[in-house]
Protein backbone atom coordinates (compact mmCIF):
# COMPACT_ATOMS: atom_id res chain seq x y z
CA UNK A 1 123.25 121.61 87.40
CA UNK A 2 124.80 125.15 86.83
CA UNK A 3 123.22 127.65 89.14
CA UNK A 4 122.84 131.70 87.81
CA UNK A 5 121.81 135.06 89.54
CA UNK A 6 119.81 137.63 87.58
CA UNK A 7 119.73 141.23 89.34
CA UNK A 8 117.50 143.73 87.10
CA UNK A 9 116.79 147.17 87.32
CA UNK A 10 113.88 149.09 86.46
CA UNK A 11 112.69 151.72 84.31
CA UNK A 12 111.62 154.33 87.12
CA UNK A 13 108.07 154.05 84.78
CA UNK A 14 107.63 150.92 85.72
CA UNK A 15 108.05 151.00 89.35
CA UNK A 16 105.40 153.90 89.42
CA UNK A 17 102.52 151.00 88.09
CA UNK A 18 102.85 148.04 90.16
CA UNK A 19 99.88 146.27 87.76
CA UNK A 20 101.93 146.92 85.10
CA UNK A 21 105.26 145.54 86.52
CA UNK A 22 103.14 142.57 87.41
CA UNK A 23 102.44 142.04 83.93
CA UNK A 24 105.85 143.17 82.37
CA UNK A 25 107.41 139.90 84.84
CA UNK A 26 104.47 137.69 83.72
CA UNK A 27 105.24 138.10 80.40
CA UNK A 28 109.17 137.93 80.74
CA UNK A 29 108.76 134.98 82.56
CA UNK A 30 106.60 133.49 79.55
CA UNK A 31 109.17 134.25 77.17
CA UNK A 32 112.33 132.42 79.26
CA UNK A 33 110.38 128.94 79.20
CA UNK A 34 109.62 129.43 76.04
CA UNK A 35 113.02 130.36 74.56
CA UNK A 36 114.93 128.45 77.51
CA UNK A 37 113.19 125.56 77.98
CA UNK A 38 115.65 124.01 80.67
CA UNK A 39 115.78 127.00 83.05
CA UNK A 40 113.84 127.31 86.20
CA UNK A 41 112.96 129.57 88.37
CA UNK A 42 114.34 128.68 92.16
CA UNK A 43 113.81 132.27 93.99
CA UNK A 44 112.98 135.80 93.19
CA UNK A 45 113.37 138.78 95.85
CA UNK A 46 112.81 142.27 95.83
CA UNK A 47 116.14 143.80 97.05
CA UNK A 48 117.67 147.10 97.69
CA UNK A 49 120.01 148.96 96.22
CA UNK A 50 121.34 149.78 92.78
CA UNK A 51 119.04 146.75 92.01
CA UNK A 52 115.54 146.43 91.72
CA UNK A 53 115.22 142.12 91.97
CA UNK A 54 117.18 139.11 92.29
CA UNK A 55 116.18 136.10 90.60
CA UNK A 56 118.20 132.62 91.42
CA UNK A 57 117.79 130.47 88.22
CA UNK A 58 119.24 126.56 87.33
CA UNK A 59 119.57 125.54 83.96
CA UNK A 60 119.93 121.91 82.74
C-alpha cells in the first residue's frame, strides 16, 4: 500500500481564525474521500517551520 506525506502551509488569514481553519480542513477533508475514494487519513500534526501541518496518507 503506497504511503504519502502532505506538508501545507497557510494563508497567514487563516491561521488568525482558528474556527475557520477548523472548517477550511473539514471541508478539504470532505472533498479527498470524495474525489479519492481509496486514500486515508493515518496521522495529521501541527509542525513547525516553513510548514504549517503534516498529514501521513495511504492510498490503495
Amino acid at each position: 500500500m503506497p504511503t504519502y506525506i502532505l506538508v501545507t502551509k497557510l494563508a497567514p488569514e487563516a491561521m488568525r481564525d482558528l474556527k475557520r481553519r477548523e472548517e477550511l480542513g473539514r471541508q478539504w477533508r470532505e472533498k479527498v474521500k470524495e474525489n479519492c475514494p481509496g486514500v486515508k487519513f493515518i496521522a495529521h500534526y501541527a509542525i513547525l517551520g516553513h510548514y504549517d501541518f503534516f498529514g501521513h496518507l495511504r492510498s490503495q
